[in-house]
N, C-alpha and C. Protein backbone atom coordinates (compact mmCIF):
# COMPACT_ATOMS: atom_id res chain seq x y z
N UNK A 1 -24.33 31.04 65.33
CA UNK A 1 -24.63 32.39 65.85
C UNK A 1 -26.14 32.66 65.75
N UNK A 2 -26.61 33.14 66.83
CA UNK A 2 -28.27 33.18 66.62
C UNK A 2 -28.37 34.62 65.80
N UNK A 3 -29.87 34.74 65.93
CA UNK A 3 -29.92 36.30 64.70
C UNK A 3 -29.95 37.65 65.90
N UNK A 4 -30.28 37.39 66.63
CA UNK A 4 -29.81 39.07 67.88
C UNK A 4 -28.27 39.01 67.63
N UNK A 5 -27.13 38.10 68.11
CA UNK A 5 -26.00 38.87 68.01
C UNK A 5 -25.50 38.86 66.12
N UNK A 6 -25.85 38.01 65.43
CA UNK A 6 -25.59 38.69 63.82
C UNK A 6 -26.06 40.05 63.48
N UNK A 7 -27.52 40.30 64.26
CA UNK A 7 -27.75 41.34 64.62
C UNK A 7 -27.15 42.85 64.82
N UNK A 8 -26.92 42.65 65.82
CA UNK A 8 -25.90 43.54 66.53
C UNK A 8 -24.49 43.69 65.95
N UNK A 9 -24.08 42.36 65.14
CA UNK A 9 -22.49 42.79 65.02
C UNK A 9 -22.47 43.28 63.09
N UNK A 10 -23.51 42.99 62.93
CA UNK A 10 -23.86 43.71 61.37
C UNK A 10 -24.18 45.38 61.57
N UNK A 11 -25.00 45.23 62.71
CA UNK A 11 -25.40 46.89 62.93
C UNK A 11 -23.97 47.66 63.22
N UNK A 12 -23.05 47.32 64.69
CA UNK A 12 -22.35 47.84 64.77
C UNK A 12 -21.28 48.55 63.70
N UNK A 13 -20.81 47.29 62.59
CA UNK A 13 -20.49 47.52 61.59
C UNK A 13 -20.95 48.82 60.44
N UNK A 14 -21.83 48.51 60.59
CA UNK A 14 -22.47 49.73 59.79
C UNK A 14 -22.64 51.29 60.73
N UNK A 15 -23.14 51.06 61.84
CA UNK A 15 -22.92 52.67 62.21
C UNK A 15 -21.79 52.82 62.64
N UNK A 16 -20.24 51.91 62.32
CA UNK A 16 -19.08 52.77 62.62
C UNK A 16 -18.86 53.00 61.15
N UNK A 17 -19.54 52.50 60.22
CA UNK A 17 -19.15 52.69 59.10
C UNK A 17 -20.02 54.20 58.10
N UNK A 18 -21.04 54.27 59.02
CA UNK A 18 -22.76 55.21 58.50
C UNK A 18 -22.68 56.25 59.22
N UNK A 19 -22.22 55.86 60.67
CA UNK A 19 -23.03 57.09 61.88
C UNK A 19 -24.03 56.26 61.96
N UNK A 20 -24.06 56.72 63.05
CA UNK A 20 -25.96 56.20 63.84
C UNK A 20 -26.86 56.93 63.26
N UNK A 21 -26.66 57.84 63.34
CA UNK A 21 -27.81 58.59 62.62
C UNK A 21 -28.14 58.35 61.24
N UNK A 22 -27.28 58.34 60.62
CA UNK A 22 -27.62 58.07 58.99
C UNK A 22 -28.30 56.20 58.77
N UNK A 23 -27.96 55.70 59.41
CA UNK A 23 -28.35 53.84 59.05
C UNK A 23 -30.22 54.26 59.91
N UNK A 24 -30.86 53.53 59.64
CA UNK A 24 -31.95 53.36 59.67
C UNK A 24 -32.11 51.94 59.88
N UNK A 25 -33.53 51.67 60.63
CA UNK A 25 -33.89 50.53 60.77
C UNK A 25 -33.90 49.61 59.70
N UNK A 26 -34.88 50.32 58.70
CA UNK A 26 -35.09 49.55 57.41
C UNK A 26 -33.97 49.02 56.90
N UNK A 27 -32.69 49.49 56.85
CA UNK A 27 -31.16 49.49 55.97
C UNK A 27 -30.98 47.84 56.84
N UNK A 28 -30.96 48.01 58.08
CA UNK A 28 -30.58 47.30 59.12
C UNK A 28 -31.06 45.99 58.84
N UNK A 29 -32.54 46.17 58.36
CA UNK A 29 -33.72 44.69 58.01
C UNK A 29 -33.19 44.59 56.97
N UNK A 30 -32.82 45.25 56.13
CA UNK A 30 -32.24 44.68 54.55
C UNK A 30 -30.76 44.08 54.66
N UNK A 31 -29.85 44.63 55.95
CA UNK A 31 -28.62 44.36 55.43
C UNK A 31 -28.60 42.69 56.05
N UNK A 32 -29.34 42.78 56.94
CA UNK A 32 -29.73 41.18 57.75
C UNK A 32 -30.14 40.37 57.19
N UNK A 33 -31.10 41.08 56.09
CA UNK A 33 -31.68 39.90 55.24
C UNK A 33 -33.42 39.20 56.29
N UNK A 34 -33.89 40.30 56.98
CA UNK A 34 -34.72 40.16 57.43
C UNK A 34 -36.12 41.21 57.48
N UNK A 35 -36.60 40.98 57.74
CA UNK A 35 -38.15 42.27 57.59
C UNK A 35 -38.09 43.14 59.03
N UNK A 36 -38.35 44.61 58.77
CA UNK A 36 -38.52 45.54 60.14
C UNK A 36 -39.30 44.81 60.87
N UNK A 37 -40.47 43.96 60.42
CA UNK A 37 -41.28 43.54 61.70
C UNK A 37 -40.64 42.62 62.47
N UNK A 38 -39.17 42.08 61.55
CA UNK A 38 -39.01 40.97 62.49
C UNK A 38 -38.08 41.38 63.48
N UNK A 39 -37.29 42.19 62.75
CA UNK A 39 -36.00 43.13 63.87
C UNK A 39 -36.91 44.14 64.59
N UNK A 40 -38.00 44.54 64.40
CA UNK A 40 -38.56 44.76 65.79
C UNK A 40 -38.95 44.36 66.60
N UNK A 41 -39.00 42.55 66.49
CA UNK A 41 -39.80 41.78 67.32
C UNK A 41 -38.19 41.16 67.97
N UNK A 42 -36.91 41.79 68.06
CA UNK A 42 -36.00 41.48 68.36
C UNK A 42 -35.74 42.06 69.65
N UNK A 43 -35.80 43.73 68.73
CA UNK A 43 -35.36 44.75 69.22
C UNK A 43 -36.61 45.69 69.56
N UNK A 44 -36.30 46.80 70.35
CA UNK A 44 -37.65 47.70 70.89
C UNK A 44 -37.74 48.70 69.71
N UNK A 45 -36.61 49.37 69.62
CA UNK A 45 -36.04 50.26 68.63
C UNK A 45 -35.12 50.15 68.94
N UNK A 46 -34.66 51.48 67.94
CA UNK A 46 -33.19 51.89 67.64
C UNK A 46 -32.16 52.22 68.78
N UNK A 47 -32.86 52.91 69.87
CA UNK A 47 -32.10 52.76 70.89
C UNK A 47 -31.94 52.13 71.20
N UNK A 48 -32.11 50.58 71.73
CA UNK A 48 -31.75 49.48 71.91
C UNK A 48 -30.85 49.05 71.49
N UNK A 49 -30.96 48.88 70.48
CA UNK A 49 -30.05 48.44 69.89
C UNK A 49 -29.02 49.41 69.62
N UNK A 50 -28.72 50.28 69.51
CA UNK A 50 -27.29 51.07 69.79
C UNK A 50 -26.69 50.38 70.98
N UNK A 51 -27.67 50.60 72.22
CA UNK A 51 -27.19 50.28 73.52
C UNK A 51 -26.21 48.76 73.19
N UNK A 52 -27.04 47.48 72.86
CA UNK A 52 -26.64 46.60 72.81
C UNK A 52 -25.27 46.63 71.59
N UNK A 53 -25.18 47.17 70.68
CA UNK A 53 -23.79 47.64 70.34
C UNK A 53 -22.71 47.97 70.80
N UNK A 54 -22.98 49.17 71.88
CA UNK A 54 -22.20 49.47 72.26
C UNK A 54 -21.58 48.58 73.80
N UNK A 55 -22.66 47.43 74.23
CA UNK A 55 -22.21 46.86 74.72
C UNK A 55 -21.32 45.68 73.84
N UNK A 56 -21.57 45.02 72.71
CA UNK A 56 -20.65 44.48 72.16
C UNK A 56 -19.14 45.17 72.26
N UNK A 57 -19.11 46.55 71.19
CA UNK A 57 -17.44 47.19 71.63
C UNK A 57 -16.94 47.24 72.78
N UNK A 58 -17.56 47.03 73.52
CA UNK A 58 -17.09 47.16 75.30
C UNK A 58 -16.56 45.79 75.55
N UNK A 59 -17.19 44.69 75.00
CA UNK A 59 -16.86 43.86 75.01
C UNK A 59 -15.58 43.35 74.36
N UNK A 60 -15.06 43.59 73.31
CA UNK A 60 -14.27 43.16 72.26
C UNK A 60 -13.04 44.32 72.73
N UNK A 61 -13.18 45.12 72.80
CA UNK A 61 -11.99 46.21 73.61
C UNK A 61 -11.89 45.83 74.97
N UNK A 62 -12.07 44.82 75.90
CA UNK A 62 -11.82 44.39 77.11
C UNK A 62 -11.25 43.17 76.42
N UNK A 63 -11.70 42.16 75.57
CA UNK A 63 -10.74 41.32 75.22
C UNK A 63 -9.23 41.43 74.58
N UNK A 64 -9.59 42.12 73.33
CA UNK A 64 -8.62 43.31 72.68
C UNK A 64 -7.39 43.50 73.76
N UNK A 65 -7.56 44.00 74.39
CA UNK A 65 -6.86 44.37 75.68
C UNK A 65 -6.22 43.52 76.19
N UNK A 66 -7.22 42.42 76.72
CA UNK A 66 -6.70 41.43 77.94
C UNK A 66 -6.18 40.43 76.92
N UNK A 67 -6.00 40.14 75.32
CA UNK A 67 -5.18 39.33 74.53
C UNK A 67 -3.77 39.61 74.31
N UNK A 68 -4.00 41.08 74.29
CA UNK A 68 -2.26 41.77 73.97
C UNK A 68 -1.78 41.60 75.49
N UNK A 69 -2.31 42.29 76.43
CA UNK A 69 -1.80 42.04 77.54
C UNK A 69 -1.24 40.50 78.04
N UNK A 70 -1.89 39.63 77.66
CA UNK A 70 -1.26 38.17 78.19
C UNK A 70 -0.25 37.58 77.26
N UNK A 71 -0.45 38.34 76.09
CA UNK A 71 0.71 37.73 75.09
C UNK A 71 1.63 38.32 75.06
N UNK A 72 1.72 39.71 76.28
CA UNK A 72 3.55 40.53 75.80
C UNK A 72 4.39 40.07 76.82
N UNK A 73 5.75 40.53 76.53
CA UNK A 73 6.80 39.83 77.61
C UNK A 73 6.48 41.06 79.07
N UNK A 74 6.11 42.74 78.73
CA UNK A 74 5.83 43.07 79.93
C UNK A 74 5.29 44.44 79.17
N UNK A 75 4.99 45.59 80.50
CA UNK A 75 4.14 46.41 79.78
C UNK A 75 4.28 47.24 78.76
N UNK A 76 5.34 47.06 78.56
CA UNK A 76 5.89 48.06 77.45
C UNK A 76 5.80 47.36 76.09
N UNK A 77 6.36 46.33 75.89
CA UNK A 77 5.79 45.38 75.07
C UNK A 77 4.40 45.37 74.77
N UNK A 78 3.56 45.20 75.61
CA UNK A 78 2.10 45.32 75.50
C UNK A 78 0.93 46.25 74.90
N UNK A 79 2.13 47.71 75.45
CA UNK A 79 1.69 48.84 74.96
C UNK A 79 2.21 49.10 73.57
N UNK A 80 3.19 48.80 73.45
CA UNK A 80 3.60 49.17 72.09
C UNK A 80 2.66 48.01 70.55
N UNK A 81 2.72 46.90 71.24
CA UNK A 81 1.51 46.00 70.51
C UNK A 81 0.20 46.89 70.13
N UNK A 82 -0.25 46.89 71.33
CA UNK A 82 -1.67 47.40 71.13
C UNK A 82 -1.75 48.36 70.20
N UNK A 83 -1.25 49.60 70.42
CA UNK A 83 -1.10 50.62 69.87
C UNK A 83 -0.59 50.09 67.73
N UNK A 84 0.22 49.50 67.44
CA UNK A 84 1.04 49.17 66.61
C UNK A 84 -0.38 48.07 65.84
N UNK A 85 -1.12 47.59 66.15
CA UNK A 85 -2.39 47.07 65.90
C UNK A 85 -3.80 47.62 65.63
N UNK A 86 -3.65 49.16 66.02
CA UNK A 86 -5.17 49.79 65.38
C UNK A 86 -4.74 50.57 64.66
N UNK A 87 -5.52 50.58 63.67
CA UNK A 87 -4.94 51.61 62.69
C UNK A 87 -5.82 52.66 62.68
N UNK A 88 -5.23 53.98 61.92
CA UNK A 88 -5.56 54.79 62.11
C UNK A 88 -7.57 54.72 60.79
N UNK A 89 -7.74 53.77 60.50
CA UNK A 89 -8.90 54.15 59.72
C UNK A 89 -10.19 53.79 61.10
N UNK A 90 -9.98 52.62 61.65
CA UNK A 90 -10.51 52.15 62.81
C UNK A 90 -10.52 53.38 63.91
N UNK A 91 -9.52 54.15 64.09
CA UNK A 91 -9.80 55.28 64.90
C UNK A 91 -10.52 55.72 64.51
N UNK A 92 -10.51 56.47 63.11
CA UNK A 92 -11.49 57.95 62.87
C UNK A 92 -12.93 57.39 62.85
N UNK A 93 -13.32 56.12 62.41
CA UNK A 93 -14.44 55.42 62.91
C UNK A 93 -15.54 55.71 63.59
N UNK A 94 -14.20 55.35 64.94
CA UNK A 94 -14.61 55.36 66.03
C UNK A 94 -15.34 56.44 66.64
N UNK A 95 -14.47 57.72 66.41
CA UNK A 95 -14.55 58.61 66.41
C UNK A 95 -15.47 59.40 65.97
N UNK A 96 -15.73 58.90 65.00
CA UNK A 96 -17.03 59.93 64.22
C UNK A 96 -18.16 58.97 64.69
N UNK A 97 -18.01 58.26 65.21
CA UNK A 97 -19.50 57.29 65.85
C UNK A 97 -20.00 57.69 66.84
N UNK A 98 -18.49 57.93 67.83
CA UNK A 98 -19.04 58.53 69.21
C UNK A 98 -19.92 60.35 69.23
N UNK A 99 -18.82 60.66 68.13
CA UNK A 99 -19.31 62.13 68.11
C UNK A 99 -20.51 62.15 67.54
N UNK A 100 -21.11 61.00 66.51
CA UNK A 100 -22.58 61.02 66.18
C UNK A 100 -23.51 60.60 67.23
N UNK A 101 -22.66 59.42 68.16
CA UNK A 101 -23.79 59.68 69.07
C UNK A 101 -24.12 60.56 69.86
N UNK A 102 -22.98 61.34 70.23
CA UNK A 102 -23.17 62.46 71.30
C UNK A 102 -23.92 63.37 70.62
N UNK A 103 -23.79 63.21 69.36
CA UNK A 103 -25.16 64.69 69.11
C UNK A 103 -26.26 64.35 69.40
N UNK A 104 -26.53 63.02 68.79
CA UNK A 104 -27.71 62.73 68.47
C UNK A 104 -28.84 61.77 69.77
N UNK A 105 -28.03 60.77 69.99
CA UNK A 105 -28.49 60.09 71.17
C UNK A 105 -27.46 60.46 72.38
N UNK A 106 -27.69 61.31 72.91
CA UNK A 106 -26.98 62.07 74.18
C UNK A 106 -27.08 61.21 75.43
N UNK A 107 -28.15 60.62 75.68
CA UNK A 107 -28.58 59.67 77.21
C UNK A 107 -27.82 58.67 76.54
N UNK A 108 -27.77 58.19 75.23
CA UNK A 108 -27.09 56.86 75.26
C UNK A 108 -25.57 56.78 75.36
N UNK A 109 -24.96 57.83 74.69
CA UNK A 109 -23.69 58.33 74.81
C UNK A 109 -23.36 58.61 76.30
N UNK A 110 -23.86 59.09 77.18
CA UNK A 110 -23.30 59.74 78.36
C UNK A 110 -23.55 58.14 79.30
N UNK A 111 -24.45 57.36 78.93
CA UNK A 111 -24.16 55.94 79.90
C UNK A 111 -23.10 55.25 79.51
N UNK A 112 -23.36 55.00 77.95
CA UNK A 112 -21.95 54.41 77.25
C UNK A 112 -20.68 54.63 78.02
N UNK A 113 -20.38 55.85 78.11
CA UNK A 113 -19.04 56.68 78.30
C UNK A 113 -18.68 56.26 79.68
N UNK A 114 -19.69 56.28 80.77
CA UNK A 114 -19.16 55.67 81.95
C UNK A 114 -18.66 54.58 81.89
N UNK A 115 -19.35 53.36 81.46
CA UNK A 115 -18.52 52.09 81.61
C UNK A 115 -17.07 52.28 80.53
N UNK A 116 -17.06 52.92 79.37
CA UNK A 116 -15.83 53.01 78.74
C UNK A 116 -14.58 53.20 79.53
N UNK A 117 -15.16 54.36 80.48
CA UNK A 117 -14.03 55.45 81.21
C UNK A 117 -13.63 54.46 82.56
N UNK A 118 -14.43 53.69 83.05
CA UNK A 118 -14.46 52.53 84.23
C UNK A 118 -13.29 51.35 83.46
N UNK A 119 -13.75 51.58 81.92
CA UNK A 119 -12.94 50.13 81.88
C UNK A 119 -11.30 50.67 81.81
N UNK A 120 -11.39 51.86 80.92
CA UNK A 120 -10.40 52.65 80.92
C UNK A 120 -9.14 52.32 82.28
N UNK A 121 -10.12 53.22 82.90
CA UNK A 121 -9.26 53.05 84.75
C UNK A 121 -8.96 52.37 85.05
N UNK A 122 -9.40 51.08 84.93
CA UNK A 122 -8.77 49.62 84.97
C UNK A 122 -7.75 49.17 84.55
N UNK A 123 -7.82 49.29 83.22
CA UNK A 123 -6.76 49.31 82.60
C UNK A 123 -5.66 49.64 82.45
N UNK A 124 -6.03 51.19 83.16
CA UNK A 124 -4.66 51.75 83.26
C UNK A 124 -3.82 51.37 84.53
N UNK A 125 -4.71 51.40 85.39
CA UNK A 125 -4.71 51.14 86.66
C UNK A 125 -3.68 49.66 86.89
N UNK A 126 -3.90 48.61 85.66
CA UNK A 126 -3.33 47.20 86.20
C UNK A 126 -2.06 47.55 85.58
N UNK A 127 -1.97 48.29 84.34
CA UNK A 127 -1.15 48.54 83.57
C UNK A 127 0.36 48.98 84.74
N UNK A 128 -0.01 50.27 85.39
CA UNK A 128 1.07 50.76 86.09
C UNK A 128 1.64 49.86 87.20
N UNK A 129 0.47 48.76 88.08
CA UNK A 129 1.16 48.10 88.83
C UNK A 129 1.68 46.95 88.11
N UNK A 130 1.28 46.53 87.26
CA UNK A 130 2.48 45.33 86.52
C UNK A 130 3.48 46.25 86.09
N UNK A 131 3.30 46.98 85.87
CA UNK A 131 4.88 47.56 85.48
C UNK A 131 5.91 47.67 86.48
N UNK A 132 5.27 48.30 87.93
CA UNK A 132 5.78 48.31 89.05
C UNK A 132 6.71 47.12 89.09
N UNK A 133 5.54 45.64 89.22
CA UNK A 133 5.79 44.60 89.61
C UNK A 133 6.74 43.95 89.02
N UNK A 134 7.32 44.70 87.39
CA UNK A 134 8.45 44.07 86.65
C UNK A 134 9.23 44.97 86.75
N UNK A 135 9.64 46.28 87.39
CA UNK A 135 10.90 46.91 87.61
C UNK A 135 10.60 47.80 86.88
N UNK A 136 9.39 48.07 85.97
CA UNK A 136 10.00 49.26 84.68
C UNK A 136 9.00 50.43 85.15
N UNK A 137 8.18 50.58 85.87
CA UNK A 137 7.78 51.72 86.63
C UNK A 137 7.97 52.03 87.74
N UNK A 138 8.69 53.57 88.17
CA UNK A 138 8.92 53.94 89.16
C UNK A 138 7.76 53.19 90.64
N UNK A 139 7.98 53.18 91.79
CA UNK A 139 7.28 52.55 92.89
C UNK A 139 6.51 54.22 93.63
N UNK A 140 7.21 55.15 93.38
CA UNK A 140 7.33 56.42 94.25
C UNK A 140 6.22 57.55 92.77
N UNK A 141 5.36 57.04 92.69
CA UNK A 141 4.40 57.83 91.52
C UNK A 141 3.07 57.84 92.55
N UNK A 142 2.28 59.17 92.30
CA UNK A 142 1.04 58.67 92.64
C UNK A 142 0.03 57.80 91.81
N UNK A 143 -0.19 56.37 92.28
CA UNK A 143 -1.27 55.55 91.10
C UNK A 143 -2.39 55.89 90.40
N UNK A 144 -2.98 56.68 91.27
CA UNK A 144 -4.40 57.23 91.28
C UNK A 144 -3.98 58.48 89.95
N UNK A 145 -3.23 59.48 90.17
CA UNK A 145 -3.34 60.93 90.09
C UNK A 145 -2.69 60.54 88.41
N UNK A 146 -1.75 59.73 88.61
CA UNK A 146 -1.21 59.53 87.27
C UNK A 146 -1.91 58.30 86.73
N UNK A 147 -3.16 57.74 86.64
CA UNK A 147 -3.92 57.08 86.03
C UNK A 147 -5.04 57.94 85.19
N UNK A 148 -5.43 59.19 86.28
CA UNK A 148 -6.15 60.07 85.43
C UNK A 148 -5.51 60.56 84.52
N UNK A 149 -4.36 61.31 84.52
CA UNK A 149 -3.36 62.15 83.49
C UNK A 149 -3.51 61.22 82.50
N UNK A 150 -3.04 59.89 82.14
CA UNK A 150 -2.96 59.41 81.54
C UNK A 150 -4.17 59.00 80.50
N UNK A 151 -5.61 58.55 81.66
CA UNK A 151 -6.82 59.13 80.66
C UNK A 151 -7.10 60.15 80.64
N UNK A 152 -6.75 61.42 80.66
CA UNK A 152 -7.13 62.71 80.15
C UNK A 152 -6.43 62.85 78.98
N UNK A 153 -5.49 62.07 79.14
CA UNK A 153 -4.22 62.58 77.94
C UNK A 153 -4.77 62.18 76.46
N UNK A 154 -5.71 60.80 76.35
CA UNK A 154 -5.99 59.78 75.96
C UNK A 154 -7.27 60.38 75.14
N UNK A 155 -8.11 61.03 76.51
CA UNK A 155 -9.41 61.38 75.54
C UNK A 155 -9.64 62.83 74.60
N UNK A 156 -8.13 63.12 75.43
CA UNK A 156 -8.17 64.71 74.42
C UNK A 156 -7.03 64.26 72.82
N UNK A 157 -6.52 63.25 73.06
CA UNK A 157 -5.94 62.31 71.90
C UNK A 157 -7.26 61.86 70.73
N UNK A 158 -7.96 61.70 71.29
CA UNK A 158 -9.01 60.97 70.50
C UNK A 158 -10.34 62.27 70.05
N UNK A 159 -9.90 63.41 70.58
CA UNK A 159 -10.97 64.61 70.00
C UNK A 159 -10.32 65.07 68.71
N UNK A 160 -11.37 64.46 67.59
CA UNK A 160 -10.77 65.12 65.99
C UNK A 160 -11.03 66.31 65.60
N UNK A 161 -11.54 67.41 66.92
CA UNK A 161 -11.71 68.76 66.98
C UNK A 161 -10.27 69.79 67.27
N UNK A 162 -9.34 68.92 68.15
CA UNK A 162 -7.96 69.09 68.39
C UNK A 162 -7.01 68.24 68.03
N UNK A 163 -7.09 66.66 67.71
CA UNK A 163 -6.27 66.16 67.00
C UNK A 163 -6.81 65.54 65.62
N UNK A 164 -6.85 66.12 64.23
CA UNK A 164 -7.18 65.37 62.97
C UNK A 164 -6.44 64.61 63.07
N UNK A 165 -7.18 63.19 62.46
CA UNK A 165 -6.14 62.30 61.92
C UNK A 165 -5.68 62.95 60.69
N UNK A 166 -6.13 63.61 59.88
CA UNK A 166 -5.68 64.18 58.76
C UNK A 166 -4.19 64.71 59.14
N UNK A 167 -4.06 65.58 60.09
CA UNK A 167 -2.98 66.27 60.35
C UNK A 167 -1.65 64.93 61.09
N UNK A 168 -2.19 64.07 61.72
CA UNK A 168 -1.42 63.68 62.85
C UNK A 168 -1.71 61.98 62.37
N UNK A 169 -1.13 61.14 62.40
CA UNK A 169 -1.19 59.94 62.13
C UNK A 169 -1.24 59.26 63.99
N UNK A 170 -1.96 57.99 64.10
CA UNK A 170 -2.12 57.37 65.56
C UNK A 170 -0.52 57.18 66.09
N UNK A 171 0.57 56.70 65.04
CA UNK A 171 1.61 56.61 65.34
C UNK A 171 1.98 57.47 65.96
N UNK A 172 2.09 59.16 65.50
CA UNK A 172 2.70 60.08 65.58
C UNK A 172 2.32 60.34 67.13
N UNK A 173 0.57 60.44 67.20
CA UNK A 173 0.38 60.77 68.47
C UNK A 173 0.67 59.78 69.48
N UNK A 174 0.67 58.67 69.14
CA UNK A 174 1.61 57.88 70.40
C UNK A 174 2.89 57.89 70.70
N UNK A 175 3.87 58.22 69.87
CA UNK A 175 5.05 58.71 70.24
C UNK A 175 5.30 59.82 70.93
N UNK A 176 4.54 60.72 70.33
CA UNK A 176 5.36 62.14 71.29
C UNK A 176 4.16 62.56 71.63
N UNK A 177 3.28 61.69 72.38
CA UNK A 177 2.74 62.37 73.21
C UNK A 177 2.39 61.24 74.91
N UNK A 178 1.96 60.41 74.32
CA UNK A 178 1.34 59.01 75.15
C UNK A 178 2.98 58.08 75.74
N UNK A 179 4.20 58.01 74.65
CA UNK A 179 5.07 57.18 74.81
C UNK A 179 5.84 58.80 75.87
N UNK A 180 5.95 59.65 75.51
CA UNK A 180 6.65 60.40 76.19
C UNK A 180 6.35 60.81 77.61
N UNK A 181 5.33 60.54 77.92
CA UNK A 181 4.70 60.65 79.36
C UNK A 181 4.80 59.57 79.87
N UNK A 182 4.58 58.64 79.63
CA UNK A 182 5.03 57.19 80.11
C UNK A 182 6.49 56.97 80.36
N UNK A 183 7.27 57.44 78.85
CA UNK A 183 8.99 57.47 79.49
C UNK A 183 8.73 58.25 80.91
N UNK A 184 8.40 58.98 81.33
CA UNK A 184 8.50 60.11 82.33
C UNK A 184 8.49 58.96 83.78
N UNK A 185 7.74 58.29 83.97
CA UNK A 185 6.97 57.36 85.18
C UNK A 185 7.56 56.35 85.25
N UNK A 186 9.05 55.99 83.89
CA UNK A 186 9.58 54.88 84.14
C UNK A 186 10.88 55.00 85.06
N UNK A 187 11.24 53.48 85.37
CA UNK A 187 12.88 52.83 85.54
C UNK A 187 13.40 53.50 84.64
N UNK A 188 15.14 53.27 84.75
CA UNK A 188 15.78 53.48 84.11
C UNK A 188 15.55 52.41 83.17
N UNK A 189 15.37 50.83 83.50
CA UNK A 189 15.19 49.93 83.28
C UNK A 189 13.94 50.07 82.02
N UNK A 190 13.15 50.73 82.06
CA UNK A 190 12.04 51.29 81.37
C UNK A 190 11.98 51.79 80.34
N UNK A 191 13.08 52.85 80.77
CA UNK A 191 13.00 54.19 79.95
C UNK A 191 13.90 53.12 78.43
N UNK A 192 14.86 52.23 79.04
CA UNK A 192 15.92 51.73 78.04
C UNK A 192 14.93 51.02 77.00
N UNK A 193 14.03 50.30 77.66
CA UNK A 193 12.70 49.25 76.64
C UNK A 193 12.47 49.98 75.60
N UNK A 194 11.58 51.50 76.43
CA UNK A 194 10.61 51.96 75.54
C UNK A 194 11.80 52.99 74.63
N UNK A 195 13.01 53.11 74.42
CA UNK A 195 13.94 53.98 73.70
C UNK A 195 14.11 52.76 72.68
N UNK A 196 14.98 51.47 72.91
CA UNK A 196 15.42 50.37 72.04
C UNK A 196 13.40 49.91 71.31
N UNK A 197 12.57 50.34 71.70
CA UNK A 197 11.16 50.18 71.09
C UNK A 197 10.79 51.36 70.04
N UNK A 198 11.58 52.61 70.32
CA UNK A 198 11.21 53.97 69.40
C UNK A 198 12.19 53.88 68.37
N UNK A 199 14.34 53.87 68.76
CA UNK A 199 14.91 53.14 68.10
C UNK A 199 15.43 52.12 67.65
N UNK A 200 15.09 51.15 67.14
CA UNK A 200 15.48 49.60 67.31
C UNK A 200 16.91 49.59 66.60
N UNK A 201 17.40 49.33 66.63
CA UNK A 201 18.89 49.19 65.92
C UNK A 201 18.65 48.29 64.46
């Protein structure tokens, strides 16, 4: 591994673990085991390197994704993986990273967020026609209209201004909120998966 991406995946680590705001360059040269002059001769600054962070998570949540997705028997399977695999400490994380950046680095947050919300759509987007394509989503849905619902549903899921994890566990909110809208868009064929997936016998 060269020292830009040890770089980057030490930093990331730490401002989901710090906030962006609180880690500092200097912390950054110490936790590397290198001198500010040299991580500046890497990096421009600090914005930079956020940027290049946050292109790493973009990265690793498109794989993330496209690993569960090729390893389930179909989408429901897939979804219930994914979900059943982050835990709720990795959320609030997340969460308090984005919301530090949005205070603080606002231009970097608001570019970030587009490609997130792009990859998002995608996602959801392949999600409903493989489902189509295996019988367990209705054919007669609008794709488009119910791809947004579904990320709206998603990012007001992830505001710890309306949902604490304190109050609400990731489980909880994927059941009766994310799994129950999805029952809605399925087969009968569907609806039976994701019920024998909520109660298993």
């Amino acid at each position: 591994m060269d020292l830009k991406t040890k770089i980057i995946e030490r930093s990331l680590q730490l401002f989901l673990e710090r906030g962006c705001k609180a880690v500092t360059m200097d912390q950054i040269g110490h936790e590397n085991g290198i001198s500010k002059r040299t991580l500046y001769e890497v990096f421009t600054d600090k914005s930079q390197l956020l940027e290049e962070c946050l292109q790493l998570m973009y990265l690793q949540m498109r794989d993330y994704a496209t690993n569960f997705n090729n390893k389930s028997e179909n989408v429901i399977d897939g979804l219930f993986k994914l979900h059943d695999n982050q835990s709720d400490v990795l959320l609030d994380l997340k969460r308090n990273f984005f919301s530090d950046l949005k205070r603080y680095y606002y231009g970097i947050y608001k570019k970030s967020i587009e490609y997130f919300i792009e990859f998002h759509k995608k996602m959801t987007h392949d999600f409903i026609i493989r489902g189509q394509k295996e019988g367990l989503i209705r054919d007669n849905i609008d794709t488009e209209l119910v791809s947004k619902v579904i990320i709206e549903i998603s990012s007001v899921l992830e505001n710890s201004e309306v949902f604490s994890l304190k109050a609400y566990s990731r489980k909880e909110l994927f059941r009766e909120v994310i799994i129950f809208y999805v029952r809605g868009i399925c087969t009968v064929k569907g609806i039976e998966l994701i019920d024998n997936k909520c109660n298993p016998l």
